[in-house]
PDB file of N, CA and C in Angstrom:
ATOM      1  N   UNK A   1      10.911  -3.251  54.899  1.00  0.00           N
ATOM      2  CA  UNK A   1      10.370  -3.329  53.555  1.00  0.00           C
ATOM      3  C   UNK A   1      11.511  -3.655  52.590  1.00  0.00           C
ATOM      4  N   UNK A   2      11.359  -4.719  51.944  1.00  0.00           N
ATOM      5  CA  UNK A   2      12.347  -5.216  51.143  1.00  0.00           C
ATOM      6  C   UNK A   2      12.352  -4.374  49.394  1.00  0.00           C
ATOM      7  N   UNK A   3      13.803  -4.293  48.810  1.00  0.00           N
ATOM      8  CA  UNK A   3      13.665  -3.393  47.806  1.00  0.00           C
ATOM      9  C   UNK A   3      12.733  -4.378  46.608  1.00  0.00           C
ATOM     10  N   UNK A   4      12.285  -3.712  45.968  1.00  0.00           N
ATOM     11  CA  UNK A   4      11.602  -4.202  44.441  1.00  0.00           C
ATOM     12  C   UNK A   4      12.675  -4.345  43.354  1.00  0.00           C
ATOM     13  N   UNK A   5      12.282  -5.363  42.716  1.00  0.00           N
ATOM     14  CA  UNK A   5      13.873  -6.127  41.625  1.00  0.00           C
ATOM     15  C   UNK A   5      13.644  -4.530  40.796  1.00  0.00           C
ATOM     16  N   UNK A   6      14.138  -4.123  39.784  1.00  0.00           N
ATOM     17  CA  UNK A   6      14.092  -3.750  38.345  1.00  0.00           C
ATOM     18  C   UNK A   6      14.097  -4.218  37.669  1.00  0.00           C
ATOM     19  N   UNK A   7      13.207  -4.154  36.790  1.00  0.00           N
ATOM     20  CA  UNK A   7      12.819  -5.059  35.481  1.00  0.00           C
ATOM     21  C   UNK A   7      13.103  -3.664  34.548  1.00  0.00           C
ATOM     22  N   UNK A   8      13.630  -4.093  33.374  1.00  0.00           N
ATOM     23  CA  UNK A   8      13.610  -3.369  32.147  1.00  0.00           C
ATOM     24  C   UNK A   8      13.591  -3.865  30.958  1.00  0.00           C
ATOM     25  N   UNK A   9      12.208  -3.573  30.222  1.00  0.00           N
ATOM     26  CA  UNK A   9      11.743  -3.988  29.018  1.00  0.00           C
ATOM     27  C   UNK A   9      12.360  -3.119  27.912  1.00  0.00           C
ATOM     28  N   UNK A  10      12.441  -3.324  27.245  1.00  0.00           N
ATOM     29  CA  UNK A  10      13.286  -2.748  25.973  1.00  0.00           C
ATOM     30  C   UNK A  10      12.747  -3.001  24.566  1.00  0.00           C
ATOM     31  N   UNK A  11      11.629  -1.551  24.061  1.00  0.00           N
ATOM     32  CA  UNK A  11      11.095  -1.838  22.847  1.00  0.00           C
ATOM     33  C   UNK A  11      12.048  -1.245  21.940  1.00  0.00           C
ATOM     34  N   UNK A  12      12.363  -1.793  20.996  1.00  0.00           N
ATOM     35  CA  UNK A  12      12.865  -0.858  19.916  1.00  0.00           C
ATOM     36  C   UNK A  12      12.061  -0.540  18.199  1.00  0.00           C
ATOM     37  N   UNK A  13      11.739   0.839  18.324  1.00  0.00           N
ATOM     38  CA  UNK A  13      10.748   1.039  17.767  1.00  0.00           C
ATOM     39  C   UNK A  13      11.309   1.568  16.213  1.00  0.00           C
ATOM     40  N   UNK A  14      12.281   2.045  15.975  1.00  0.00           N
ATOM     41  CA  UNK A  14      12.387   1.976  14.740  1.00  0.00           C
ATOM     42  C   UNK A  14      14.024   2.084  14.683  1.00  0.00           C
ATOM     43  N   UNK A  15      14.703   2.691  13.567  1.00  0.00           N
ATOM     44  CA  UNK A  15      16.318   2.550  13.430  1.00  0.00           C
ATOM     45  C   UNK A  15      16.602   4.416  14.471  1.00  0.00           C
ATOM     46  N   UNK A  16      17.428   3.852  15.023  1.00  0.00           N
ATOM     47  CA  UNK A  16      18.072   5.267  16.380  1.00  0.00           C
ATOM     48  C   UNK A  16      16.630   5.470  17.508  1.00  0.00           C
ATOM     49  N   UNK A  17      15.941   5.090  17.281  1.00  0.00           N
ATOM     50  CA  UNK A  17      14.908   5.462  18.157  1.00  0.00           C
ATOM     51  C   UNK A  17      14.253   3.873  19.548  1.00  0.00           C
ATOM     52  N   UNK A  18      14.549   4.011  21.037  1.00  0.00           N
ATOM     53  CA  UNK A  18      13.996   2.816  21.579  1.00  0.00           C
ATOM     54  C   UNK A  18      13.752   3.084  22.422  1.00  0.00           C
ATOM     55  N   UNK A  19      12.500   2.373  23.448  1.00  0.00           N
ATOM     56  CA  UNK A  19      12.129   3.142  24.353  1.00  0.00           C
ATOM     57  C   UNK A  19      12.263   1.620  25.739  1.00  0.00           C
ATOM     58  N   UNK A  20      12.538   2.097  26.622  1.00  0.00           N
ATOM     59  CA  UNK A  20      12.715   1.820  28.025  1.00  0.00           C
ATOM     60  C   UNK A  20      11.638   1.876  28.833  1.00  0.00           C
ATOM     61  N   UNK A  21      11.133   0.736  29.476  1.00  0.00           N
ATOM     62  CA  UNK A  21      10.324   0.736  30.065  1.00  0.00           C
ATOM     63  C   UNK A  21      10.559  -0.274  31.783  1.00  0.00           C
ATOM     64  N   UNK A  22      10.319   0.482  32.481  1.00  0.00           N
ATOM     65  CA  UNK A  22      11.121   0.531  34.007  1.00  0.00           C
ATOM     66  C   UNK A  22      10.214   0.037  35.073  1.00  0.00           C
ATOM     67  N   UNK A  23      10.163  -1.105  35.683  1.00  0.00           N
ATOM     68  CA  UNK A  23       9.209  -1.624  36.598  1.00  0.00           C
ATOM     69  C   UNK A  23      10.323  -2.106  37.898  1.00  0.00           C
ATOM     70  N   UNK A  24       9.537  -1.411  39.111  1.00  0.00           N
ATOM     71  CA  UNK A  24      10.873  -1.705  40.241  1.00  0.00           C
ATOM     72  C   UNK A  24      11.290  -0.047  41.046  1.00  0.00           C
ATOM     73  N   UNK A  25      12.438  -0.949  41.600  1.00  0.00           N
ATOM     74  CA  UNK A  25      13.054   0.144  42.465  1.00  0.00           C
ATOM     75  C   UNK A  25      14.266   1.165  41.971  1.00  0.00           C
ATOM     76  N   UNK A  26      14.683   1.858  41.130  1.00  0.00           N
ATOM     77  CA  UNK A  26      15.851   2.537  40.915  1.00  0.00           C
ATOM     78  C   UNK A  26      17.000   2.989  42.081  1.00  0.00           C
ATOM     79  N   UNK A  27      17.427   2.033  42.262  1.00  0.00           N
ATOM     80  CA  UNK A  27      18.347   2.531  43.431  1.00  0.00           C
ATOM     81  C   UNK A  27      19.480   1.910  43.442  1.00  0.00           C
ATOM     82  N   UNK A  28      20.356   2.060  44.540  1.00  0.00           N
ATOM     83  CA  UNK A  28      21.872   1.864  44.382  1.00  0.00           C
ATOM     84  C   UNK A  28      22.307   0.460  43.377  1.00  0.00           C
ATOM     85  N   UNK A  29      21.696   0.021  43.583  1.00  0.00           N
ATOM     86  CA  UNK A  29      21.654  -1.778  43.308  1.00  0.00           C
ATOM     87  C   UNK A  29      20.931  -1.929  41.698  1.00  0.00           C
ATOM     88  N   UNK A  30      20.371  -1.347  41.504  1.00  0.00           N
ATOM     89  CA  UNK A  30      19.878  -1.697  40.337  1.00  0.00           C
ATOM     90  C   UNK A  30      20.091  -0.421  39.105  1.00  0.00           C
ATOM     91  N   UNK A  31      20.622   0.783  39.558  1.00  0.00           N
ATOM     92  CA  UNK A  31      21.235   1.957  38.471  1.00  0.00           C
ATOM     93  C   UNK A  31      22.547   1.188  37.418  1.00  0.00           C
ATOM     94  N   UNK A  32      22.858   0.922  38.136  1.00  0.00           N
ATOM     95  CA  UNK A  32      24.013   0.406  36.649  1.00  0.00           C
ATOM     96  C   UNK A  32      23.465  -0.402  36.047  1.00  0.00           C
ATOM     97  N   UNK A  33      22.142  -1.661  35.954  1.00  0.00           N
ATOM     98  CA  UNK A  33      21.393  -1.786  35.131  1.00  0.00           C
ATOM     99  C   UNK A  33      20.976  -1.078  34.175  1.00  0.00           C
ATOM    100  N   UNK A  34      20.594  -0.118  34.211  1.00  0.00           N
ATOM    101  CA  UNK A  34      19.734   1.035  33.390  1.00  0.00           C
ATOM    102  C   UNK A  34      20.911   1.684  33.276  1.00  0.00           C
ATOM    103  N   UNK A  35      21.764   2.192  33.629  1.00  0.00           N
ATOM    104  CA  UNK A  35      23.526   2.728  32.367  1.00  0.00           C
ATOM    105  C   UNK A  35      23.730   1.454  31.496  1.00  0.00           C
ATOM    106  N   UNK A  36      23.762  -0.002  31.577  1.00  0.00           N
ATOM    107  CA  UNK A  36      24.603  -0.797  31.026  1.00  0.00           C
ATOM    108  C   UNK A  36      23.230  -0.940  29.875  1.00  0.00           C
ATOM    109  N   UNK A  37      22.281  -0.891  29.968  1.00  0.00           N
ATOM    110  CA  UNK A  37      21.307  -1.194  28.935  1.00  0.00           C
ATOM    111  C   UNK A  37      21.352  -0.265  27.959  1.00  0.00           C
ATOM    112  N   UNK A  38      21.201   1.382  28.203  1.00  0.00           N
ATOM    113  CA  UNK A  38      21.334   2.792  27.494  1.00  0.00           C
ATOM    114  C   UNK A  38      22.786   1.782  26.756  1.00  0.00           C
ATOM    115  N   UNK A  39      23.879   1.867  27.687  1.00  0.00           N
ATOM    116  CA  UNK A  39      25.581   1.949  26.962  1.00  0.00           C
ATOM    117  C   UNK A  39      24.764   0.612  25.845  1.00  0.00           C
ATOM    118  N   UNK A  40      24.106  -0.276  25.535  1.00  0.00           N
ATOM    119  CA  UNK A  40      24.156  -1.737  24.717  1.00  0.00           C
ATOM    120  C   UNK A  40      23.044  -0.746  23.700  1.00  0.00           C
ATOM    121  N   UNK A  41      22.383  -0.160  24.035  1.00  0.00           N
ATOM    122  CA  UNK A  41      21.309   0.851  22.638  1.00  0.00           C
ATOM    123  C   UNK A  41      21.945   1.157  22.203  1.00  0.00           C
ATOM    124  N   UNK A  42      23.248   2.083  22.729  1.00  0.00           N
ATOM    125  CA  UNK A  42      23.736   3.113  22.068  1.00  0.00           C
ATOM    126  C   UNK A  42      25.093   2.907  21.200  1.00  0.00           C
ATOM    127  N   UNK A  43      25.374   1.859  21.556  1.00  0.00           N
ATOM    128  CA  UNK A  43      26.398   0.634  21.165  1.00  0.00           C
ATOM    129  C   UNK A  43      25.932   0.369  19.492  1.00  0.00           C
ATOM    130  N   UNK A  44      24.210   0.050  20.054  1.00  0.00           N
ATOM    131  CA  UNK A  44      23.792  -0.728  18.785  1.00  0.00           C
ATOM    132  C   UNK A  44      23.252   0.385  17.839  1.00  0.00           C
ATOM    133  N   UNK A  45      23.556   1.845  18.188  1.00  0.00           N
ATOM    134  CA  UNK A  45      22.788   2.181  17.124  1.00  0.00           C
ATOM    135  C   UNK A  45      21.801   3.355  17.165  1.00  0.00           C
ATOM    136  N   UNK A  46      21.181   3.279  18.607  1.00  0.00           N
ATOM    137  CA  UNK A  46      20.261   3.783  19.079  1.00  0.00           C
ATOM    138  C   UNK A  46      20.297   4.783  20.011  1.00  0.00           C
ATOM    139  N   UNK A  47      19.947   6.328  18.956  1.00  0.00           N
ATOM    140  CA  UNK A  47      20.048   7.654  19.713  1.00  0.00           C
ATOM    141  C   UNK A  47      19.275   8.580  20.526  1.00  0.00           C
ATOM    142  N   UNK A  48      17.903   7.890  20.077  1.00  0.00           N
ATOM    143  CA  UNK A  48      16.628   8.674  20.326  1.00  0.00           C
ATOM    144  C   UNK A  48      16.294   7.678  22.006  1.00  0.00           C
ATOM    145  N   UNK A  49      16.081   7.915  22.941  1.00  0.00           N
ATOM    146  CA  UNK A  49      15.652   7.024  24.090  1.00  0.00           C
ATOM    147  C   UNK A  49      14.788   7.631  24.920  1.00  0.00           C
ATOM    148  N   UNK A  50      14.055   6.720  24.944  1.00  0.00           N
ATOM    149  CA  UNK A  50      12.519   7.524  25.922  1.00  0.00           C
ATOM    150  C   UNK A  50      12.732   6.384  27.183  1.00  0.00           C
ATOM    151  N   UNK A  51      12.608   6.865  28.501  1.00  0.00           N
ATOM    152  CA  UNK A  51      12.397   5.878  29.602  1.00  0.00           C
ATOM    153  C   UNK A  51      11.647   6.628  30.058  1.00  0.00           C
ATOM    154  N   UNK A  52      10.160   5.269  30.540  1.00  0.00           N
ATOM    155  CA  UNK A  52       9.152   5.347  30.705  1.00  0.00           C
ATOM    156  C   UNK A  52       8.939   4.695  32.544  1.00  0.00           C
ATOM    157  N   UNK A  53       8.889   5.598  33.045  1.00  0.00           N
ATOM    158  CA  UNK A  53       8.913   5.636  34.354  1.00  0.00           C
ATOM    159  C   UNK A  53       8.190   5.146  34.821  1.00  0.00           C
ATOM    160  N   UNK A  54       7.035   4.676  34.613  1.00  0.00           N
ATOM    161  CA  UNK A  54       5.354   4.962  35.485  1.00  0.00           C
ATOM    162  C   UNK A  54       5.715   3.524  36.594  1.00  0.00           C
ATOM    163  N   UNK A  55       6.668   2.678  35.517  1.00  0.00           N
ATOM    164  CA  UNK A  55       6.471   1.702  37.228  1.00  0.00           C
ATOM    165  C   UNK A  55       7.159   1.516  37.785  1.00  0.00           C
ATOM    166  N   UNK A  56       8.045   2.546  38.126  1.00  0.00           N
ATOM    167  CA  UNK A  56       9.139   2.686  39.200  1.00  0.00           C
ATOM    168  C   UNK A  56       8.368   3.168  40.903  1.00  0.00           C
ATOM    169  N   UNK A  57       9.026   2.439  41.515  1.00  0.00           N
ATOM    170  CA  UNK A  57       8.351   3.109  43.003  1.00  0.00           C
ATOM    171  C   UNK A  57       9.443   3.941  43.609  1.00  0.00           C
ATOM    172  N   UNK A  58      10.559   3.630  43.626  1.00  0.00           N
ATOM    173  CA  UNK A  58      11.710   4.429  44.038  1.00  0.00           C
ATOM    174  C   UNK A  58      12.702   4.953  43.421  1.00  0.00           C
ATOM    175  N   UNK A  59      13.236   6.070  43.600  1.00  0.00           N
ATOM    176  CA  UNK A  59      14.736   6.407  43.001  1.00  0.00           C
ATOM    177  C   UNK A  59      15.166   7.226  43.361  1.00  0.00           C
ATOM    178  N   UNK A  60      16.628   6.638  44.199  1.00  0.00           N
ATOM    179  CA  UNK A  60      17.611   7.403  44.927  1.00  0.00           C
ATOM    180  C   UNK A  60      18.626   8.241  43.875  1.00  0.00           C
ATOM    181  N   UNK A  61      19.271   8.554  45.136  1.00  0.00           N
ATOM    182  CA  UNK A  61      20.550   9.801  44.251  1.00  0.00           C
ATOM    183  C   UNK A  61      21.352   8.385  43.156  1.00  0.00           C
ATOM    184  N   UNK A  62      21.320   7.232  43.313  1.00  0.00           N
ATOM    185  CA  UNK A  62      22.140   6.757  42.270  1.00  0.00           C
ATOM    186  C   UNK A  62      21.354   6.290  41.029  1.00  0.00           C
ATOM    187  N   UNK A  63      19.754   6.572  41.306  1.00  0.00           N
ATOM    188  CA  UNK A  63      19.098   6.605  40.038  1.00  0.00           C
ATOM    189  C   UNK A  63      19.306   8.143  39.379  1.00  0.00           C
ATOM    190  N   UNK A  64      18.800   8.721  39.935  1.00  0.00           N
ATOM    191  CA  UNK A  64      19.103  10.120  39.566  1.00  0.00           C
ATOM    192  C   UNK A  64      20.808   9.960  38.455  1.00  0.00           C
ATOM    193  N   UNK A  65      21.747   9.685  39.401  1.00  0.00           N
ATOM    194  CA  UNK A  65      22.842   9.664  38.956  1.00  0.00           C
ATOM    195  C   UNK A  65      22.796   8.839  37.068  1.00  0.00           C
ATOM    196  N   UNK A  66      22.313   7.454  37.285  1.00  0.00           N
ATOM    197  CA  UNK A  66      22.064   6.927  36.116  1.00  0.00           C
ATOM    198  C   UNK A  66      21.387   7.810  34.625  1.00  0.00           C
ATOM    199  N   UNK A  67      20.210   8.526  35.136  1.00  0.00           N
ATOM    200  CA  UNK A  67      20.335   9.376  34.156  1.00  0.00           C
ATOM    201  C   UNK A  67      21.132  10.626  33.590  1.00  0.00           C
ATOM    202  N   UNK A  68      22.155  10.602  34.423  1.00  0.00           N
ATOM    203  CA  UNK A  68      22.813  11.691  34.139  1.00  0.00           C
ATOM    204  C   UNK A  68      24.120  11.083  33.210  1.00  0.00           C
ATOM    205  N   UNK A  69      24.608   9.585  33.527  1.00  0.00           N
ATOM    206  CA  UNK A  69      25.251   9.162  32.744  1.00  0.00           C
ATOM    207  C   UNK A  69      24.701   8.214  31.419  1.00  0.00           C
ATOM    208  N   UNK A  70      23.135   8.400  31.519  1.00  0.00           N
ATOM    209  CA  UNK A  70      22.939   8.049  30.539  1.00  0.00           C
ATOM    210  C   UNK A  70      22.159   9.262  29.556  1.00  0.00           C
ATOM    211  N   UNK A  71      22.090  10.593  29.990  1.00  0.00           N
ATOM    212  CA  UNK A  71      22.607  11.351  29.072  1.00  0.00           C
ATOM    213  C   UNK A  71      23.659  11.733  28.404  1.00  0.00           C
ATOM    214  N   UNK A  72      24.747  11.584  29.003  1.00  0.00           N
ATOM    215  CA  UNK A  72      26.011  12.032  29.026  1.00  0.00           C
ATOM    216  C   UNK A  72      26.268  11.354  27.541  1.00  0.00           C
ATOM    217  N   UNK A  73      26.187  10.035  27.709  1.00  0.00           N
ATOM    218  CA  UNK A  73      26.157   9.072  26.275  1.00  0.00           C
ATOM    219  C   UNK A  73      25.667   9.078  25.405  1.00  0.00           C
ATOM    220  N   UNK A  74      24.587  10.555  25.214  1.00  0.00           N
ATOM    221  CA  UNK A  74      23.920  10.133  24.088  1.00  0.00           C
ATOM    222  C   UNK A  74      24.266  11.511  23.231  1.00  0.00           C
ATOM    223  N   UNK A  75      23.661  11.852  21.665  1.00  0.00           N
ATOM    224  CA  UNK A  75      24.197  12.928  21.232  1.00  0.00           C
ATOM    225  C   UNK A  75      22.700  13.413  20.910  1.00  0.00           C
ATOM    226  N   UNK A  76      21.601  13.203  21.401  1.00  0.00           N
ATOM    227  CA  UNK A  76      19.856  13.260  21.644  1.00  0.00           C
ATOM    228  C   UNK A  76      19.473  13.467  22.977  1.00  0.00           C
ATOM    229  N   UNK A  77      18.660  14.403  23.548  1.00  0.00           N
ATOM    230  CA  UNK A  77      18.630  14.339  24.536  1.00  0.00           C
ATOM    231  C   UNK A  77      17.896  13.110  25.125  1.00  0.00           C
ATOM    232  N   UNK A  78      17.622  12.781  26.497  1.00  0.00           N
ATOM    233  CA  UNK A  78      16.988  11.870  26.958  1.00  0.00           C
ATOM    234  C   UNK A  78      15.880  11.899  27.117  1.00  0.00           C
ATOM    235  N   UNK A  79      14.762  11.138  27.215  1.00  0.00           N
ATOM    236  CA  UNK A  79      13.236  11.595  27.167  1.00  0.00           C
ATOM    237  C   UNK A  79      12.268  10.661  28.222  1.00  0.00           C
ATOM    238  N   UNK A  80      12.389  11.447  29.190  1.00  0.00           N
ATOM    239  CA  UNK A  80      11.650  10.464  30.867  1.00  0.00           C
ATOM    240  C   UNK A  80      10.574  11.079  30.264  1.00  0.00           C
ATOM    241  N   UNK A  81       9.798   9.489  30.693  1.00  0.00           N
ATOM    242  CA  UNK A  81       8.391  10.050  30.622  1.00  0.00           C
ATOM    243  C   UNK A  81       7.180   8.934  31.642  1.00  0.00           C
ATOM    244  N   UNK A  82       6.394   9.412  32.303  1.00  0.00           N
ATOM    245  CA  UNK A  82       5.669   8.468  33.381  1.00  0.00           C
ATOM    246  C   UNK A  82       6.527   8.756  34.817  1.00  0.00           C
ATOM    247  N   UNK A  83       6.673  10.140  34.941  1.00  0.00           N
ATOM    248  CA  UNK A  83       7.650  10.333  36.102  1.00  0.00           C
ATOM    249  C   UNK A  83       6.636  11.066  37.599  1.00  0.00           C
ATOM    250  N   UNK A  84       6.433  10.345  38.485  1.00  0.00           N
ATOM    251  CA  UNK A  84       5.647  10.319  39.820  1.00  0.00           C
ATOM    252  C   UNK A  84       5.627  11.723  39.863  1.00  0.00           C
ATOM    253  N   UNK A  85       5.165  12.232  40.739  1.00  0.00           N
ATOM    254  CA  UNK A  85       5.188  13.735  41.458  1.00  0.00           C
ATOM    255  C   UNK A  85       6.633  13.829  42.534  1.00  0.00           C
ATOM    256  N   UNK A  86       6.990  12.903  43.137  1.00  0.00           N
ATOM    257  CA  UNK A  86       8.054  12.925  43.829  1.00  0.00           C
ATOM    258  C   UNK A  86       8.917  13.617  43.144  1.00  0.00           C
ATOM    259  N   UNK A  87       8.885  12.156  42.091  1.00  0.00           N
ATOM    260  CA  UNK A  87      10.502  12.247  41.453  1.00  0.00           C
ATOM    261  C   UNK A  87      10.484  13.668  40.760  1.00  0.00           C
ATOM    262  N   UNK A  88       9.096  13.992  40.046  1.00  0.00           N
ATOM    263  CA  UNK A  88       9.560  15.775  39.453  1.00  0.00           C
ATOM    264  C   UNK A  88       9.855  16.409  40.624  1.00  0.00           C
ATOM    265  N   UNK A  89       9.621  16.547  41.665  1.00  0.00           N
ATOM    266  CA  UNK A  89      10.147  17.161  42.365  1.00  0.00           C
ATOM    267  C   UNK A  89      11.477  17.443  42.855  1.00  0.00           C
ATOM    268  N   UNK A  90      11.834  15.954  42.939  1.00  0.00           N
ATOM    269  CA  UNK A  90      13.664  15.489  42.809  1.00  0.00           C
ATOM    270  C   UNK A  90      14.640  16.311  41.288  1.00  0.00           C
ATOM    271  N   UNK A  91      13.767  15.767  40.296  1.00  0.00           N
ATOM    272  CA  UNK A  91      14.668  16.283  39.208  1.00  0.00           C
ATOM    273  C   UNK A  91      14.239  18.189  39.080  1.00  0.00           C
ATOM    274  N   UNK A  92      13.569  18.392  39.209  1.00  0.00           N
ATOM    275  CA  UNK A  92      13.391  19.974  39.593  1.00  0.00           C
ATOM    276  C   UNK A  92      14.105  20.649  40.924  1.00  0.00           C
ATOM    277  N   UNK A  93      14.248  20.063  41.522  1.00  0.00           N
ATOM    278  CA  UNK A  93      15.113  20.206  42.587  1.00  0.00           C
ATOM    279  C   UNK A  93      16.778  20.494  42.346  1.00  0.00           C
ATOM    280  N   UNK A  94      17.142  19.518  41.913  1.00  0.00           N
ATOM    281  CA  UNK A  94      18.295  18.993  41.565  1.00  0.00           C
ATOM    282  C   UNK A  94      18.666  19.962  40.219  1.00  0.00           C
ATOM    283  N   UNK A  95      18.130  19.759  39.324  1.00  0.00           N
ATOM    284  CA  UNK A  95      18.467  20.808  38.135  1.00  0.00           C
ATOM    285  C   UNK A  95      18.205  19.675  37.158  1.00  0.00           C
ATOM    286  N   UNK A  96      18.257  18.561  37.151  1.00  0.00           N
ATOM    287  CA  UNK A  96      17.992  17.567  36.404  1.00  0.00           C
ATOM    288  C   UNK A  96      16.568  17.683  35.195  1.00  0.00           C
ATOM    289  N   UNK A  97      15.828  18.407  35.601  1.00  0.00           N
ATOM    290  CA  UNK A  97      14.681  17.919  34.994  1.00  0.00           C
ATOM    291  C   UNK A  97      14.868  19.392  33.708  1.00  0.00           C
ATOM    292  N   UNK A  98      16.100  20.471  33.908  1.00  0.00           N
ATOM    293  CA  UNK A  98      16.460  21.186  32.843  1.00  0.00           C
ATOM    294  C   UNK A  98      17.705  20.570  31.808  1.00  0.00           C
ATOM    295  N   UNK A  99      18.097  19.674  32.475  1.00  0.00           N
ATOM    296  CA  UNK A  99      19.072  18.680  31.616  1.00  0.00           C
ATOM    297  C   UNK A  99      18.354  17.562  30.647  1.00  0.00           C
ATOM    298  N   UNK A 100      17.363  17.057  31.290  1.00  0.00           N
ATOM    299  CA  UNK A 100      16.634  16.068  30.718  1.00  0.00           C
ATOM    300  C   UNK A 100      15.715  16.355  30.050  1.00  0.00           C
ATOM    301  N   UNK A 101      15.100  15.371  29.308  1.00  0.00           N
ATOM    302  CA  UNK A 101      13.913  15.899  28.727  1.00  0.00           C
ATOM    303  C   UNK A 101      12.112  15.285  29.096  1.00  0.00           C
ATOM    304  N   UNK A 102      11.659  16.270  29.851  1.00  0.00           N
ATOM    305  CA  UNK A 102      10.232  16.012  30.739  1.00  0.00           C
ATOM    306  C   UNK A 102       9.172  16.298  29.861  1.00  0.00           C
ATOM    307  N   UNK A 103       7.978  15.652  30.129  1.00  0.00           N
ATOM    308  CA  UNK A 103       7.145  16.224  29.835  1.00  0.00           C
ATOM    309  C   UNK A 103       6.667  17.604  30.313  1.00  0.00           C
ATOM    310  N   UNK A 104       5.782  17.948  29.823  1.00  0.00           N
ATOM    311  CA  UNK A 104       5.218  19.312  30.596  1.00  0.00           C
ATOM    312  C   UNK A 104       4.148  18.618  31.922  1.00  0.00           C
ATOM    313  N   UNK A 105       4.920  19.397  33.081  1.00  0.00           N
ATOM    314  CA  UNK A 105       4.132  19.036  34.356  1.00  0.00           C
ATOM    315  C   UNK A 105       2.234  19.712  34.606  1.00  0.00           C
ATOM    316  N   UNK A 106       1.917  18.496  34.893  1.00  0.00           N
ATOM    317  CA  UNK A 106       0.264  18.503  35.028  1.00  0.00           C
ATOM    318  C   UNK A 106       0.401  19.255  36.483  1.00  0.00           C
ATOM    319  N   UNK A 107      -1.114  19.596  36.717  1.00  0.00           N
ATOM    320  CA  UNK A 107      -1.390  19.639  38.015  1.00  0.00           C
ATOM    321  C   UNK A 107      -1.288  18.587  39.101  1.00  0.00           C
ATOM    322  N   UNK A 108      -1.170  17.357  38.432  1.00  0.00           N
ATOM    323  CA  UNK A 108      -1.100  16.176  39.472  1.00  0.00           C
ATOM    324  C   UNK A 108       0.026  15.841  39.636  1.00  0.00           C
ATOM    325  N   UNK A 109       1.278  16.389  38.786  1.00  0.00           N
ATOM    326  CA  UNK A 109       2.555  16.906  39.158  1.00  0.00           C
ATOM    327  C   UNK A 109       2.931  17.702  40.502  1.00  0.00           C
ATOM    328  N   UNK A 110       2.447  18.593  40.612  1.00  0.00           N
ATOM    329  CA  UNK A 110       2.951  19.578  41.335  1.00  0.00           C
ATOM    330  C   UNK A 110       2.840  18.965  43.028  1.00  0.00           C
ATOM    331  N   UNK A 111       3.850  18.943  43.161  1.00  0.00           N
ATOM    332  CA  UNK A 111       3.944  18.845  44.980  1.00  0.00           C
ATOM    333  C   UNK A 111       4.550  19.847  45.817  1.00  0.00           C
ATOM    334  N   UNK A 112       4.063  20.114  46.986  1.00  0.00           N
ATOM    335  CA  UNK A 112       4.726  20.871  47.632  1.00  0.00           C
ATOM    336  C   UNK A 112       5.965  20.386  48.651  1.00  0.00           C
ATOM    337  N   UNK A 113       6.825  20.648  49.113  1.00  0.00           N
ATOM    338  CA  UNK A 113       7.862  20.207  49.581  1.00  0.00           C
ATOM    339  C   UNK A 113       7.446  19.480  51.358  1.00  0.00           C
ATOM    340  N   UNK A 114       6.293  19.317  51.449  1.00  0.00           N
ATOM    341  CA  UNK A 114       5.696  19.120  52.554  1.00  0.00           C
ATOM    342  C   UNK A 114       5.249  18.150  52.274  1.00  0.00           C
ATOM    343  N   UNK A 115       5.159  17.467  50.988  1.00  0.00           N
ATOM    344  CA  UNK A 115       4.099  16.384  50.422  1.00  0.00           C
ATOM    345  C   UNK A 115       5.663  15.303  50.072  1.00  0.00           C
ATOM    346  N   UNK A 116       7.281  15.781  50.297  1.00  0.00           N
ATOM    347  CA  UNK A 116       7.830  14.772  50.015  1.00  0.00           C
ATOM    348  C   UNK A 116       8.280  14.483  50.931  1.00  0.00           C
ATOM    349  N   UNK A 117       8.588  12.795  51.064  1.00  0.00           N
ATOM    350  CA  UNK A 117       9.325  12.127  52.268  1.00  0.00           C
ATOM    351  C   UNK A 117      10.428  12.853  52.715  1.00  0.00           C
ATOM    352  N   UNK A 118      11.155  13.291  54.024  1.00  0.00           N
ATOM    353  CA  UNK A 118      11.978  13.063  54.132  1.00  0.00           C
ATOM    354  C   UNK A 118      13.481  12.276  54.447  1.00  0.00           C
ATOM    355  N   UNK A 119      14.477  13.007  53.987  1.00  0.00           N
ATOM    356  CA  UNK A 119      15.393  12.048  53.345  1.00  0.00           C
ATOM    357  C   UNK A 119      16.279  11.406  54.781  1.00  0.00           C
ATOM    358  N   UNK A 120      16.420  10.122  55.224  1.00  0.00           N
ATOM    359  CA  UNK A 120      17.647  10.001  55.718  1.00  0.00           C
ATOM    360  C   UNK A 120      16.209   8.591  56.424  1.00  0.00           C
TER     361      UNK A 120
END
């Protein structure tokens, strides 16, 4: 199975505020995409950042990683939003999803650790 490109759309919705919108695979190959886009917002201006997950199919430890350096950059927290049941599971896992900023998890959130792939 071949990886899915990343596409990232980039609305900017008012002055410090823009939101990210993510279609694709988040993984080794395409995370410094999504740091180098945050580093060009934040460059320009823009503190408030929402990335909007819903059309991501994958994301490894170096997506994971990407949001951690693209919190790191900002002086607002970060604001994922459209995030699978996996991935809450990943960033709840990890500690990530108390660093970041989530929505409040639905019931169609919740997975049990039996319901995620395993890794390797």
């Amino acid at each position: 199975m071949s990886a899915q490109l990343l596409v990232i759309e980039i609305d900017r919705r008012d002055a410090g505020r823009a939101e990210l919108r993510l279609t694709g695979d988040l993984d080794f190959d395409s995370a410094p995409e999504l740091v180098d886009a945050v580093d060009a917002l934040r460059r320009d201006g823009y503190r408030q950042l929402v990335i909007d997950l819903t059309g991501v199919g994958l994301c490894d430890s170096s997506g994971l990683s990407a949001f951690v350096l693209a919190h790191r950059g900002g002086s607002a927290p970060l604001r994922l939003t459209g995030v699978n049941a996996a991935l809450r599971h990943l960033l709840d896992r990890t500690g990530l999803a108390d660093l970041l900023e989530l929505p409040p998890a639905t019931g169609s959130d919740v997975v049990g650790d039996s319901d995620v792939p395993a890794a390797g």
